[in-house]
C-alpha atoms as a PDB file:
ATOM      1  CA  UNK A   1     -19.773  12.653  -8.331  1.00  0.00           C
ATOM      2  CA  UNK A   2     -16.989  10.518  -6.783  1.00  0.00           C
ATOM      3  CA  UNK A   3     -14.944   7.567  -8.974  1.00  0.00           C
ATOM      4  CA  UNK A   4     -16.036   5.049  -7.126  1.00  0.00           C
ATOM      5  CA  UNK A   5     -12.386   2.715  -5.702  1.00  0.00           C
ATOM      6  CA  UNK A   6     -11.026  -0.105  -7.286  1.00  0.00           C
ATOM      7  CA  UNK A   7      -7.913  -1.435  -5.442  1.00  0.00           C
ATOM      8  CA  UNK A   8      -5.657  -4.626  -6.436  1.00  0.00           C
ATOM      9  CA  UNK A   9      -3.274  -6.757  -4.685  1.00  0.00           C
ATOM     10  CA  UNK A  10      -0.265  -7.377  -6.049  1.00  0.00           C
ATOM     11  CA  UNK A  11       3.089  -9.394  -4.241  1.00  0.00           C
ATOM     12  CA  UNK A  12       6.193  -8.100  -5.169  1.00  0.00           C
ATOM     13  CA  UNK A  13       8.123 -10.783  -4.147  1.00  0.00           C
ATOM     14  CA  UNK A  14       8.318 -12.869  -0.620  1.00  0.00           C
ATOM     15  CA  UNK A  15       8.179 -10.325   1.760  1.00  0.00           C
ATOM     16  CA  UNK A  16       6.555  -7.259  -0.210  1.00  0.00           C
ATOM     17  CA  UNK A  17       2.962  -6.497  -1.441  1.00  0.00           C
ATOM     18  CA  UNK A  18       0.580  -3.997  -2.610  1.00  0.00           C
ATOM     19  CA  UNK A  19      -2.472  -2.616  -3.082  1.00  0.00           C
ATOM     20  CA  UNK A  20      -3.054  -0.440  -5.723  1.00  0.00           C
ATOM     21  CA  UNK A  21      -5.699   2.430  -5.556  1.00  0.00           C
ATOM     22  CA  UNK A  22      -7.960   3.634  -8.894  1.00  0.00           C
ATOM     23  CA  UNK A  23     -10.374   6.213  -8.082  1.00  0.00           C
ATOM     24  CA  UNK A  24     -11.107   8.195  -4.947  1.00  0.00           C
ATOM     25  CA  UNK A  25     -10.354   7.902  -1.327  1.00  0.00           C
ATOM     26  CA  UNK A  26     -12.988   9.386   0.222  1.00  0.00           C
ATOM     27  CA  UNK A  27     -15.551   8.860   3.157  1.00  0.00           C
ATOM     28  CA  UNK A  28     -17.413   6.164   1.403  1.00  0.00           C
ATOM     29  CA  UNK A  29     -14.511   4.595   0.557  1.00  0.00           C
ATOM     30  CA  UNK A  30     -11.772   4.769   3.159  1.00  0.00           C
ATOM     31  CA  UNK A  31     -13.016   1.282   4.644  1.00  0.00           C
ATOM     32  CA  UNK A  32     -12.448  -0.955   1.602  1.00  0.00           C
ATOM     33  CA  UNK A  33      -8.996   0.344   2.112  1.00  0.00           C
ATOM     34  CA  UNK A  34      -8.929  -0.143   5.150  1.00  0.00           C
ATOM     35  CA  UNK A  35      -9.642  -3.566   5.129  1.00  0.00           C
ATOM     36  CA  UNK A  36      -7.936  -4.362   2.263  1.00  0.00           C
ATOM     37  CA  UNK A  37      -4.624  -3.005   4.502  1.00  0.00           C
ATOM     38  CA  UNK A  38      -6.037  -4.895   7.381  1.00  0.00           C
ATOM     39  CA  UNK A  39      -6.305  -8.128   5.406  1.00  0.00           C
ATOM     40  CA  UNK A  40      -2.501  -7.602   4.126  1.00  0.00           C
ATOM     41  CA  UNK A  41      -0.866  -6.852   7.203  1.00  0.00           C
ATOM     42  CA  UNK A  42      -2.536  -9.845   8.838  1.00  0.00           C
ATOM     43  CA  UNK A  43       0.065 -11.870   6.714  1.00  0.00           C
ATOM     44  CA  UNK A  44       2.942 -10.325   9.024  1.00  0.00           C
ATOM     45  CA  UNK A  45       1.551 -11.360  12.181  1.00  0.00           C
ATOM     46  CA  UNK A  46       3.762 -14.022  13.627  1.00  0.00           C
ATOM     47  CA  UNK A  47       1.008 -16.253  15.322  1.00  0.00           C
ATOM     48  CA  UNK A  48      -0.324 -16.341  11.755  1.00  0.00           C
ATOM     49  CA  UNK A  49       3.078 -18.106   9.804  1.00  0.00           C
ATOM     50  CA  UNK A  50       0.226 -19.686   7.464  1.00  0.00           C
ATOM     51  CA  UNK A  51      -1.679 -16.383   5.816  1.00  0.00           C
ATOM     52  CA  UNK A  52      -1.198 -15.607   2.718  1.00  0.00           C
ATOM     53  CA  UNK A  53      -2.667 -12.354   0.381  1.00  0.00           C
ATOM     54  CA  UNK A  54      -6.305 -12.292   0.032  1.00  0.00           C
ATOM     55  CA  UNK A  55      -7.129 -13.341  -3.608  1.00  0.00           C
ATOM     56  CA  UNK A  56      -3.455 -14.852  -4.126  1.00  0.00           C
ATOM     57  CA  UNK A  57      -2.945 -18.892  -3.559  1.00  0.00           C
ATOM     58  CA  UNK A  58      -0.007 -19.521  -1.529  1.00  0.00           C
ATOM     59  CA  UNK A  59       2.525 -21.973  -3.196  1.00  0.00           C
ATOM     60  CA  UNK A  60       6.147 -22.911  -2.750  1.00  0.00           C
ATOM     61  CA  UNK A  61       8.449 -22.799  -5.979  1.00  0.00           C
ATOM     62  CA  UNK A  62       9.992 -26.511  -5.758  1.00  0.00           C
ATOM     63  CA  UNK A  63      13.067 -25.624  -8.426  1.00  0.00           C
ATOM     64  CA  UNK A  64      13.462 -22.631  -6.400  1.00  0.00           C
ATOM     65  CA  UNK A  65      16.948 -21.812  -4.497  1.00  0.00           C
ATOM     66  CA  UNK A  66      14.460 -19.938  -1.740  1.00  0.00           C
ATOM     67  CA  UNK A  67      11.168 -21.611  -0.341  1.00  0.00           C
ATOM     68  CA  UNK A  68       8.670 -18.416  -1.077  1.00  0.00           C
ATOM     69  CA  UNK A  69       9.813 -17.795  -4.688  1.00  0.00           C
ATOM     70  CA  UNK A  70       7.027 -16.690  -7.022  1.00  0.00           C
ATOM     71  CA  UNK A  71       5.048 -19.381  -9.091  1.00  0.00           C
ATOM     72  CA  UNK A  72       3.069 -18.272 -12.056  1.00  0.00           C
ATOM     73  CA  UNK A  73      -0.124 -20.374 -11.801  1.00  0.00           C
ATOM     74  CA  UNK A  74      -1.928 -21.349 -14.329  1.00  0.00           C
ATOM     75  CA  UNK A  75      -4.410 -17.936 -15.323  1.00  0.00           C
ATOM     76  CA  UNK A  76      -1.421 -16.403 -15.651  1.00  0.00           C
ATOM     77  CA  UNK A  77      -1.091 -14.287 -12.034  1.00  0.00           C
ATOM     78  CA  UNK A  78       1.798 -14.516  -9.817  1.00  0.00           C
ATOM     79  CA  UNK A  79       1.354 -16.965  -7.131  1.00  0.00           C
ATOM     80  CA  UNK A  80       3.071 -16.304  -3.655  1.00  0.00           C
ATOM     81  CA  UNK A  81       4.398 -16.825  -0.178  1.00  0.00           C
ATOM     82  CA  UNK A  82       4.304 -13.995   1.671  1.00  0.00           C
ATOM     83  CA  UNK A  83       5.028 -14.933   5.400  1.00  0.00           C
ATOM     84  CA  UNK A  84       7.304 -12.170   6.977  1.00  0.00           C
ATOM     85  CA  UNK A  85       5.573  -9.133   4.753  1.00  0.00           C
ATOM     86  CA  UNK A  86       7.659  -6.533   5.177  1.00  0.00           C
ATOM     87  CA  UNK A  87       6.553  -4.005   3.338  1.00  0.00           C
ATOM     88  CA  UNK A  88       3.166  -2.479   2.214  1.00  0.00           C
ATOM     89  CA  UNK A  89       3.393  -0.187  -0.576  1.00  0.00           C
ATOM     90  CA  UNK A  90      -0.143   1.508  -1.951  1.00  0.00           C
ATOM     91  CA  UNK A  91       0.416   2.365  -5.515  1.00  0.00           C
ATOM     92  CA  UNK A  92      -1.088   5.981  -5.294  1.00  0.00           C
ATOM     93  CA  UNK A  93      -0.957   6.404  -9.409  1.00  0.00           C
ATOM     94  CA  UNK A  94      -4.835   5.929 -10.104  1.00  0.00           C
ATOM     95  CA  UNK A  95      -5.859   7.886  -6.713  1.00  0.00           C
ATOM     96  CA  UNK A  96      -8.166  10.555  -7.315  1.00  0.00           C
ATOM     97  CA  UNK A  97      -9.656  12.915  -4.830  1.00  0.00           C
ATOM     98  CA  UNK A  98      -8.167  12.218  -1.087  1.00  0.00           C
ATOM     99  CA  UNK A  99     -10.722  13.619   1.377  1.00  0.00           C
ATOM    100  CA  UNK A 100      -9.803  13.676   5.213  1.00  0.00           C
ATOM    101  CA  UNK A 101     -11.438  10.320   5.314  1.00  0.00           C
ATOM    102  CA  UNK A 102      -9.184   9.104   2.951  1.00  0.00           C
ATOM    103  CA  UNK A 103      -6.258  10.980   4.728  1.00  0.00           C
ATOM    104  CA  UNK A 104      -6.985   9.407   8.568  1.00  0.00           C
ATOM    105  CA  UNK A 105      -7.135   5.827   6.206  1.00  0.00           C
ATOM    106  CA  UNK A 106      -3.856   6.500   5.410  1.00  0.00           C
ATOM    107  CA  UNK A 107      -2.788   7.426   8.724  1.00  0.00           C
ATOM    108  CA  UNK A 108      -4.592   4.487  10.658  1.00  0.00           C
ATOM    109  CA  UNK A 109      -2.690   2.436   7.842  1.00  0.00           C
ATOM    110  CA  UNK A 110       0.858   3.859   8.611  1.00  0.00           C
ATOM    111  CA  UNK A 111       0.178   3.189  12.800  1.00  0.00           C
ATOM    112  CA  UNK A 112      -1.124  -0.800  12.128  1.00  0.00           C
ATOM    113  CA  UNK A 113       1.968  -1.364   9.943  1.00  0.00           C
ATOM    114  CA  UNK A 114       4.278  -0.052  12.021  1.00  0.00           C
ATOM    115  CA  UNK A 115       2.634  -2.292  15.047  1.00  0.00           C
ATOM    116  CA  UNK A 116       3.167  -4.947  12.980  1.00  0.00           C
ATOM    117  CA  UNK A 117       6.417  -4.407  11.910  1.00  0.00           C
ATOM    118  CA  UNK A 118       6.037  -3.805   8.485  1.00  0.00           C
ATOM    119  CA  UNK A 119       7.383  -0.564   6.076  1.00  0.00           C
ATOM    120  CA  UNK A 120       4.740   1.414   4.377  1.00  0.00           C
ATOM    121  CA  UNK A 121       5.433   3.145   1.366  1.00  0.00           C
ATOM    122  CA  UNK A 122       2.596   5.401  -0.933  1.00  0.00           C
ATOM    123  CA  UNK A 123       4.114   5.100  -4.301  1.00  0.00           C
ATOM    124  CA  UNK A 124       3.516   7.126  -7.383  1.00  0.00           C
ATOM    125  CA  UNK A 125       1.791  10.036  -5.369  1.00  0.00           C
ATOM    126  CA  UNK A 126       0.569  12.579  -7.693  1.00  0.00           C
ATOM    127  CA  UNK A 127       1.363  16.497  -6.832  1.00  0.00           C
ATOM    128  CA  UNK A 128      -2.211  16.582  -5.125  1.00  0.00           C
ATOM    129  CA  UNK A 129      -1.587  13.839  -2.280  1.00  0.00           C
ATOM    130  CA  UNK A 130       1.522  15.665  -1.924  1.00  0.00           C
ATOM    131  CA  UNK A 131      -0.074  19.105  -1.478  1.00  0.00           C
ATOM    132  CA  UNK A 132      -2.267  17.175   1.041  1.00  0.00           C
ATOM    133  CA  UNK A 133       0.290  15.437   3.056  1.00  0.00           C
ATOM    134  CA  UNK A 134       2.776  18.751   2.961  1.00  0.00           C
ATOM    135  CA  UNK A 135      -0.723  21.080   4.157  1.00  0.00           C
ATOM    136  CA  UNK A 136      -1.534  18.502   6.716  1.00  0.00           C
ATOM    137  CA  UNK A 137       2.009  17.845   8.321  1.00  0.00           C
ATOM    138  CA  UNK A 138       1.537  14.534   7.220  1.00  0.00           C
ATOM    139  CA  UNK A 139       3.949  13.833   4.320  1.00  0.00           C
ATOM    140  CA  UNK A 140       7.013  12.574   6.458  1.00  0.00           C
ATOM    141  CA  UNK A 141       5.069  10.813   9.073  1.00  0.00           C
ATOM    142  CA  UNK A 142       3.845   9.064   6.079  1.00  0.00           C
ATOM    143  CA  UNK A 143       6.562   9.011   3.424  1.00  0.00           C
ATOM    144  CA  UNK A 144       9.747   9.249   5.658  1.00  0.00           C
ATOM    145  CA  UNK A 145      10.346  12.791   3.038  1.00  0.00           C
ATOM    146  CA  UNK A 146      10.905  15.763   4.833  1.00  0.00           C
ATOM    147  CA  UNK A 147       8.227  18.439   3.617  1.00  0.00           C
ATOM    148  CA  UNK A 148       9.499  20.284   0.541  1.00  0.00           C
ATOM    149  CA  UNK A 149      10.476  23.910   1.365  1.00  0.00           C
ATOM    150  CA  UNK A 150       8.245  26.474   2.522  1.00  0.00           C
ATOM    151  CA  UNK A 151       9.646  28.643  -1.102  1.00  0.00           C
ATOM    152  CA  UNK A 152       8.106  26.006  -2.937  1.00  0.00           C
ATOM    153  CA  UNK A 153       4.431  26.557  -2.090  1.00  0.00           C
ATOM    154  CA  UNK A 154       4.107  23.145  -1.935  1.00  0.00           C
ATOM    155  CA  UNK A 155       3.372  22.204  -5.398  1.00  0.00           C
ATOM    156  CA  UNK A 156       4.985  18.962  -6.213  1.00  0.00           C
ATOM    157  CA  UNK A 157       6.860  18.221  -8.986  1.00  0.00           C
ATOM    158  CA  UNK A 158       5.318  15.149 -10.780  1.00  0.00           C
ATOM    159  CA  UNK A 159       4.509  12.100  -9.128  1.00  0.00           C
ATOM    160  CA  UNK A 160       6.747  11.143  -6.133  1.00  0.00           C
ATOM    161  CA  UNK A 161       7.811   7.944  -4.069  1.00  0.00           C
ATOM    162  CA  UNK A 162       8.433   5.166  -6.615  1.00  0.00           C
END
């Protein structure tokens, strides 16, 4: 049976957030990543200066040298700006099984960042997502890596890109 997906946002300062993955991309769950992406990215969008992270309040730092700074609020969670994301980065360290539903996620990911402007990154990728990515042709369309060498089999070495 699948582990079902839990993901989390997280900002990482003004211009960076992401979304971290626990449990398995698969075909019943490649849509809550989906729009979890789709809800971050809408933060870049220019005609949209006033978006902020789904479950994050948005809240300038008033002692802050920079407008955007982050503001613990009161529970405790960081509290931020994030107009101008530039980057997306799924944390990939709790990611299970990644089916080809989970891999065209992914993919449909990378192309709506890049329309938007914005850097993705897939952090902490275990040796499987690797195997995936390298057997798929995938890995530097998605990672900017080149594919490890052909000698190598393809088994990663630990977790990769973060």
């Amino acid at each position: 049976m699948a582990d079902p997906l839990t993901l989390t946002t997280t900002a990482f300062g003004p211009h960076a957030v992401g979304i971290g993955m626990h449990g398995d991309l698969d075909h019943a769950t490649a849509a809550e990543l989906l729009a979890a992406a789709d809800a971050v990215l809408s933060t870049a969008a220019p005609d949209n200066p006033d978006a902020a992270v789904p479950g994050t309040a948005v809240r300038d730092n008033p002692d802050a040298a920079v407008p955007g700074t982050a503001v613990p609020d009161t529970l405790g969670s960081s509290v931020q700006d994030t107009r101008g994301l530039r980057e997306l980065r799924l944390d990939c360290a709790g990611l299970g099984l990644c089916d080809s539903s989970g891999l065209a996620a992914l993919l449909v990911i990378r192309r709506r960042a890049s329309e938007a402007g914005v850097r993705l990154r897939l952090d902490h990728r275990g040796a499987a997502l690797d195997r995936l990515l390298d057997l798929t042709g995938t890995l530097e369309h998605l990672t900017g890596e080149p594919a490890p060498p052909s000698g190598r089999g393809g088994e990663a070495e630990g977790a990769r890109g973060g």
